[in-house]
N, C-alpha and C. Protein backbone atom coordinates (compact mmCIF):
# COMPACT_ATOMS: atom_id res chain seq x y z
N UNK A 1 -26.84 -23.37 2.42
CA UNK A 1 -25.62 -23.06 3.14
C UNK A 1 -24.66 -22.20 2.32
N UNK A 2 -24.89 -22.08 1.17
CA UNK A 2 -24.22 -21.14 0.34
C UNK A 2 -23.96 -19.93 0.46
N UNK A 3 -24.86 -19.46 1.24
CA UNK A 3 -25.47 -18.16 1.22
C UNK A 3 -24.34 -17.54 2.14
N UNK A 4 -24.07 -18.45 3.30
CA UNK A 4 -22.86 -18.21 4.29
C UNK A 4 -21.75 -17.74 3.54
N UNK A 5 -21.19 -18.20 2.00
CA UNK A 5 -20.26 -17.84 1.18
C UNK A 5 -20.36 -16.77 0.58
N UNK A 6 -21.01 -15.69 0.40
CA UNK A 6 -21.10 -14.60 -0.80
C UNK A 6 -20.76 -13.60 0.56
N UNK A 7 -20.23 -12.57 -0.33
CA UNK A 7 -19.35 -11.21 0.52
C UNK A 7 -20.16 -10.42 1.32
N UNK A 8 -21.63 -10.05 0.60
CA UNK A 8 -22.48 -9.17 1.24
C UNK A 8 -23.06 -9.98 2.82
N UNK A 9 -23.17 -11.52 2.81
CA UNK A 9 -23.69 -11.86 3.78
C UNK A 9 -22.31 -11.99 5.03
N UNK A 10 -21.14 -12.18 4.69
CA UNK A 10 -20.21 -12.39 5.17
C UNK A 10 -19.50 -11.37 6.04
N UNK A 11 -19.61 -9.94 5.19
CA UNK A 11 -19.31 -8.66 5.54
C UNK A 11 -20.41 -8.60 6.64
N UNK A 12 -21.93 -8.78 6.61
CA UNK A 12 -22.55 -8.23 7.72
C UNK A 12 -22.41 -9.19 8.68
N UNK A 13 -22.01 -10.44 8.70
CA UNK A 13 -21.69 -11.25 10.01
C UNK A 13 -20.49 -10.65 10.27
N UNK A 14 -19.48 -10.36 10.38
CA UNK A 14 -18.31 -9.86 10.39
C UNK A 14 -18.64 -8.47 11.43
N UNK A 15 -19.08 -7.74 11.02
CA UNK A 15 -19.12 -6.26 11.87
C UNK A 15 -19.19 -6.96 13.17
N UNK A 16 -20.70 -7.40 13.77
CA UNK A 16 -20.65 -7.41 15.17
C UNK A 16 -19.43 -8.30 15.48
N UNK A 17 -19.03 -9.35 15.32
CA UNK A 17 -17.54 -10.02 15.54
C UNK A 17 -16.95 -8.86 15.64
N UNK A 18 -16.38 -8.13 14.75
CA UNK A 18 -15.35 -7.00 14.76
C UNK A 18 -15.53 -5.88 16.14
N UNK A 19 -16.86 -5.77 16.53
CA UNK A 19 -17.55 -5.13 17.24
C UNK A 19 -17.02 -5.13 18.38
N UNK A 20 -17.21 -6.67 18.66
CA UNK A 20 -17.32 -7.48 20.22
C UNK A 20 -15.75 -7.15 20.20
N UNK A 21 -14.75 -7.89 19.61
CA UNK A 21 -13.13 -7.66 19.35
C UNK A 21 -13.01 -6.62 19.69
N UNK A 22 -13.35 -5.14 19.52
CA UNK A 22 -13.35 -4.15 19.59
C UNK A 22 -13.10 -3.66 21.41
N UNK A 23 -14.63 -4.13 21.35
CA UNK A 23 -15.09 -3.63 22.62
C UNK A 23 -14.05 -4.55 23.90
N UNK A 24 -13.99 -5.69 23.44
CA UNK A 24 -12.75 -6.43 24.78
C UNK A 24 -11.48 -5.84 24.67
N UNK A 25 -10.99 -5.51 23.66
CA UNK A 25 -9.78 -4.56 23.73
C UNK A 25 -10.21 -3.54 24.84
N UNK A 26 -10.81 -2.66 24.29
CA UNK A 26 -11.41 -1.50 25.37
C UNK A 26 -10.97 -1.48 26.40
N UNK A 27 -11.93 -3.12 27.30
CA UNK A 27 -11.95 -2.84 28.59
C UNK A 27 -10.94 -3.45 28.97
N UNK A 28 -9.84 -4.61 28.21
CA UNK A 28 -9.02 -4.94 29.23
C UNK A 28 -7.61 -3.41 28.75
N UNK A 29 -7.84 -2.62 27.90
CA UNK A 29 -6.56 -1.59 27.68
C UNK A 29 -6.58 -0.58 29.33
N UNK A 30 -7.58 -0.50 29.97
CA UNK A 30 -7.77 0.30 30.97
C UNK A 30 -8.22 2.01 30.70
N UNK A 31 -8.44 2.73 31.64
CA UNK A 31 -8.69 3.92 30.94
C UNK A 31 -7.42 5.01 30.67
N UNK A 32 -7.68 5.78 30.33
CA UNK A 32 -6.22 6.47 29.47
C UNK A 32 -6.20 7.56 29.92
N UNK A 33 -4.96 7.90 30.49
CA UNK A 33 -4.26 8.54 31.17
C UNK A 33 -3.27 10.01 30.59
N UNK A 34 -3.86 11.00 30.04
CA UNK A 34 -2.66 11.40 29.08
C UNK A 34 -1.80 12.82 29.55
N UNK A 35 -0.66 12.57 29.02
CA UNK A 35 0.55 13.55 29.94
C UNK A 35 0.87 14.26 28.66
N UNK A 36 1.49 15.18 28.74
CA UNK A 36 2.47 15.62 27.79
C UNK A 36 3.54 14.86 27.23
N UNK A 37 4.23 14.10 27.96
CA UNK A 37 5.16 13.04 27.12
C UNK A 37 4.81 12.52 26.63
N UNK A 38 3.56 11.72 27.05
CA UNK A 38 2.93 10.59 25.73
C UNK A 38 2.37 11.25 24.45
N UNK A 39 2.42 12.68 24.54
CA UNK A 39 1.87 13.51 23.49
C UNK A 39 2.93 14.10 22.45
N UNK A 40 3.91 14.33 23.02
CA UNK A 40 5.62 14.56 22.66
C UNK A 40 5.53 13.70 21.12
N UNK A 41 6.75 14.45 20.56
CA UNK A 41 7.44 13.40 19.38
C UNK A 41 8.33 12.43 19.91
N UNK A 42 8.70 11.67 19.81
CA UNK A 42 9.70 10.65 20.18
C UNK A 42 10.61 10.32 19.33
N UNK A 43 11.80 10.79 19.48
CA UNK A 43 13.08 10.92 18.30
C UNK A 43 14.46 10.19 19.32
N UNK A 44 14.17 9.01 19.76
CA UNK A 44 15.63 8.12 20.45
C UNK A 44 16.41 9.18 21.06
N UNK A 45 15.77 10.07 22.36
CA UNK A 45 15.79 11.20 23.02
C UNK A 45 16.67 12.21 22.41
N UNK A 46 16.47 12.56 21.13
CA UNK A 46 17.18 13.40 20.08
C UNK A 46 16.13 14.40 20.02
N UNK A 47 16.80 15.86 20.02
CA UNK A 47 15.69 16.98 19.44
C UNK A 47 14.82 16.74 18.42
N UNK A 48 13.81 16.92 18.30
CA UNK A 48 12.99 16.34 17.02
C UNK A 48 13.44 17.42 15.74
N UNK A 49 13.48 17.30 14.67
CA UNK A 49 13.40 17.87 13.56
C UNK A 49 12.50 18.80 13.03
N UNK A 50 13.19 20.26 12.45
CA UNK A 50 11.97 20.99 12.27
C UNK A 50 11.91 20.74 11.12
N UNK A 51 12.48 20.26 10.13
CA UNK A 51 12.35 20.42 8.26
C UNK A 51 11.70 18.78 7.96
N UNK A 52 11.29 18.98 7.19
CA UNK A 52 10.49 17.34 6.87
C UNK A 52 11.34 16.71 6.43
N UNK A 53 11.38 15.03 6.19
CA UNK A 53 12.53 14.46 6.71
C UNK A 53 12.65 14.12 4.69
N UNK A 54 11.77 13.96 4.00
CA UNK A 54 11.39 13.83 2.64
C UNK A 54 11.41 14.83 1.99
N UNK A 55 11.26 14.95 0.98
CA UNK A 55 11.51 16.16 0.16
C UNK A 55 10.42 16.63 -0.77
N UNK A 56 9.34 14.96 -0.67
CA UNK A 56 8.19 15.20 -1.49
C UNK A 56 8.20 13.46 -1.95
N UNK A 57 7.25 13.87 -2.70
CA UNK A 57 6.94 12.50 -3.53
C UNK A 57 7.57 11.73 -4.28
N UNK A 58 8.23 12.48 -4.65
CA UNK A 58 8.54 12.89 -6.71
C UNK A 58 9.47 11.41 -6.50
N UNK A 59 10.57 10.99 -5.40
CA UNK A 59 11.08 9.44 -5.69
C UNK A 59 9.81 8.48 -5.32
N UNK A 60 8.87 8.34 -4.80
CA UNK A 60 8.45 7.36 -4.47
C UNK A 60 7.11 7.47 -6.11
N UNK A 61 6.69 8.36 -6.39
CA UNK A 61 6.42 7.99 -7.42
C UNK A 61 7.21 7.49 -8.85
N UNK A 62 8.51 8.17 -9.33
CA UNK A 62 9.32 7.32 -10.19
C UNK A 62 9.35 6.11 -9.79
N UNK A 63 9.38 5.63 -8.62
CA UNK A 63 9.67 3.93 -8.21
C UNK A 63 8.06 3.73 -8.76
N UNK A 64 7.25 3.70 -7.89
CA UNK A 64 5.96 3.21 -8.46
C UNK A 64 5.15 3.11 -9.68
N UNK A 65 5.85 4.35 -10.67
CA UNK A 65 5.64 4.05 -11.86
C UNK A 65 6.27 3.30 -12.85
N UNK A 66 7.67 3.16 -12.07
CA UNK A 66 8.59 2.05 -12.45
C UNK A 66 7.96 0.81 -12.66
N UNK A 67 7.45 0.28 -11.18
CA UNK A 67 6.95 -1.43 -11.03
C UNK A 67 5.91 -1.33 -11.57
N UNK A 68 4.78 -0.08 -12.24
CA UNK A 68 3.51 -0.26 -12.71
C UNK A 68 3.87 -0.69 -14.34
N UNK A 69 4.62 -0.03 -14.56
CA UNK A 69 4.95 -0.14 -16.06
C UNK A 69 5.60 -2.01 -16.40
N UNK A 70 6.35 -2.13 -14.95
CA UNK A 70 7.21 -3.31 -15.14
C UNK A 70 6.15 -4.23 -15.33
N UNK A 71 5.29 -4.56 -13.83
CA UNK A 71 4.27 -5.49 -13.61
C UNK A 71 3.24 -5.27 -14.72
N UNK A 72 2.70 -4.59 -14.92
CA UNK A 72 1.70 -4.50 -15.90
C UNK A 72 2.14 -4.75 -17.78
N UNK A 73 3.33 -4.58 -17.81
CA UNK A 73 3.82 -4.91 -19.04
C UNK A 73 4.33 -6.33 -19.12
N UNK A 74 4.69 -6.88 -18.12
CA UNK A 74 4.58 -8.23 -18.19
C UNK A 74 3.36 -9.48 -18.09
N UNK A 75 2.46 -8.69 -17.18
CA UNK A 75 1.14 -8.75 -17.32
C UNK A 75 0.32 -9.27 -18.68
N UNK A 76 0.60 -8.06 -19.20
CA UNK A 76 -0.23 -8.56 -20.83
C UNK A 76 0.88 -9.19 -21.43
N UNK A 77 1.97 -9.18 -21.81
CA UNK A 77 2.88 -10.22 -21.93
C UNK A 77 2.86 -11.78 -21.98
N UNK A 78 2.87 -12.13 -20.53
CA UNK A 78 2.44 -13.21 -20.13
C UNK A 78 1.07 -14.03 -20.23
N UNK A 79 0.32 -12.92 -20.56
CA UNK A 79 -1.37 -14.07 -20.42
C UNK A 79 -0.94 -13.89 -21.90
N UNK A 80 -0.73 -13.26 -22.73
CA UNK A 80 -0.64 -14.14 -24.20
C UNK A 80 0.42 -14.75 -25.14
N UNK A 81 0.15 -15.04 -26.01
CA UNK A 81 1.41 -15.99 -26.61
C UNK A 81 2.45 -15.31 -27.00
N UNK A 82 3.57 -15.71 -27.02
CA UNK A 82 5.19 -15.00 -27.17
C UNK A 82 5.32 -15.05 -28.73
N UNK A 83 4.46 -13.86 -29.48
CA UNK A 83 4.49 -13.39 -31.26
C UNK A 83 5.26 -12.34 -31.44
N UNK A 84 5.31 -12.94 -32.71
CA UNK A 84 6.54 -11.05 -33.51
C UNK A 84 5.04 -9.86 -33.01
N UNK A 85 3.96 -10.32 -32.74
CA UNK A 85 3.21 -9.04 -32.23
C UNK A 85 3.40 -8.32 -30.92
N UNK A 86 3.94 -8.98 -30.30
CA UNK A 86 4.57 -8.80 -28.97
C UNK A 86 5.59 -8.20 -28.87
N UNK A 87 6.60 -7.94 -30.08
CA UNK A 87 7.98 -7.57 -29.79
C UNK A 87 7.63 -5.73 -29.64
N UNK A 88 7.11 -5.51 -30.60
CA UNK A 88 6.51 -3.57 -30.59
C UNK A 88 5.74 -3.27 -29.21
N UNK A 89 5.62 -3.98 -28.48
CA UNK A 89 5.22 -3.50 -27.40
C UNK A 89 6.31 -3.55 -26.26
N UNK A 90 6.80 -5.26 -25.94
CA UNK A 90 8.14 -5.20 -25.42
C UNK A 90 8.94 -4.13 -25.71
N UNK A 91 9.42 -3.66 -26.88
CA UNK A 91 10.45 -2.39 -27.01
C UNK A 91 9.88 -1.06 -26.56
N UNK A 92 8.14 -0.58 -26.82
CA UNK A 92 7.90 0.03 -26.28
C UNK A 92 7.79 0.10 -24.52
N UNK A 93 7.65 -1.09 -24.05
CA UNK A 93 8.04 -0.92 -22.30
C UNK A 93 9.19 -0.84 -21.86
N UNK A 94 10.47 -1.20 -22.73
CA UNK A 94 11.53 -1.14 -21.80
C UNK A 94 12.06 0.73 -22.75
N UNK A 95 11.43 1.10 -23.89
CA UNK A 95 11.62 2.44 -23.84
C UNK A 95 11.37 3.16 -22.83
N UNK A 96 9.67 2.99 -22.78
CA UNK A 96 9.16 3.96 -21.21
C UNK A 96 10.15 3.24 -20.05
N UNK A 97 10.47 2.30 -19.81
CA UNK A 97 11.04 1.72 -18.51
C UNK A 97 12.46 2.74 -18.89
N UNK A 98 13.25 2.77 -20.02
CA UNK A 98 14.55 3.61 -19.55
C UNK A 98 14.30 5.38 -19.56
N UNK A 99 13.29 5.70 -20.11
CA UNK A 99 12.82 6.77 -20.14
C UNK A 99 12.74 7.46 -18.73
N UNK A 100 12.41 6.90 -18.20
CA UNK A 100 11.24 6.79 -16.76
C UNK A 100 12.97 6.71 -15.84
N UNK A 101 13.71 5.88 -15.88
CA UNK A 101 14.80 5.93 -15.21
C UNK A 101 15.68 7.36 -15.73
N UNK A 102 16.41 7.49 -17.04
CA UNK A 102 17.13 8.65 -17.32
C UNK A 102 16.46 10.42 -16.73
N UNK A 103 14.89 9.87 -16.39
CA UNK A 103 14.04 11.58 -16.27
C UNK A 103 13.81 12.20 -17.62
């Protein structure tokens, strides 16, 4: 009965389930009907925008390299013991951590 537990056997019982799920959506959604409005942008009946609404990446990566540095430096931190070997690294993460904030 084990065998029911490991990923590879689990994943292939799973598809046809996912399958069948699939397919009853289908038929009770009805068939699809499509207009130009439903094709439209939808902006809370506001002209839509021609300039992109972001500017790029560049904040959402400073944030994410923010919490990678945070989480992951506490990370190794935490699984080992709190030594004077620990402190040269602590100072080195909250360097990169203010680094990373000033640009």
């Amino acid at each position: 009965m084990e065998i029911l537990l490991t990923p590879p056997f689990a994943f292939l019982a799973y598809i046809p389930l996912v399958l069948i799920i699939v397919g009853v959506g289908r038929l009770l959604a009805g068939p699809e009907k499509p207009t130009d409005l439903k094709e439209s942008i939808y902006a809370s009946g506001e002209e839509a925008s021609t300039k992109p609404a972001a500017p790029g990446y560049r904040p959402f990566f400073l944030i994410a390299l923010f919490f990678a540095i945070l989480h992951l430096g506490m990370l190794v931190i935490g699984t080992g013991t709190f030594s004077v070997d620990a402190v040269p690294f602590l100072l080195g993460m909250i360097l990169a951590l203010v680094a990373l904030l000033l640009g």
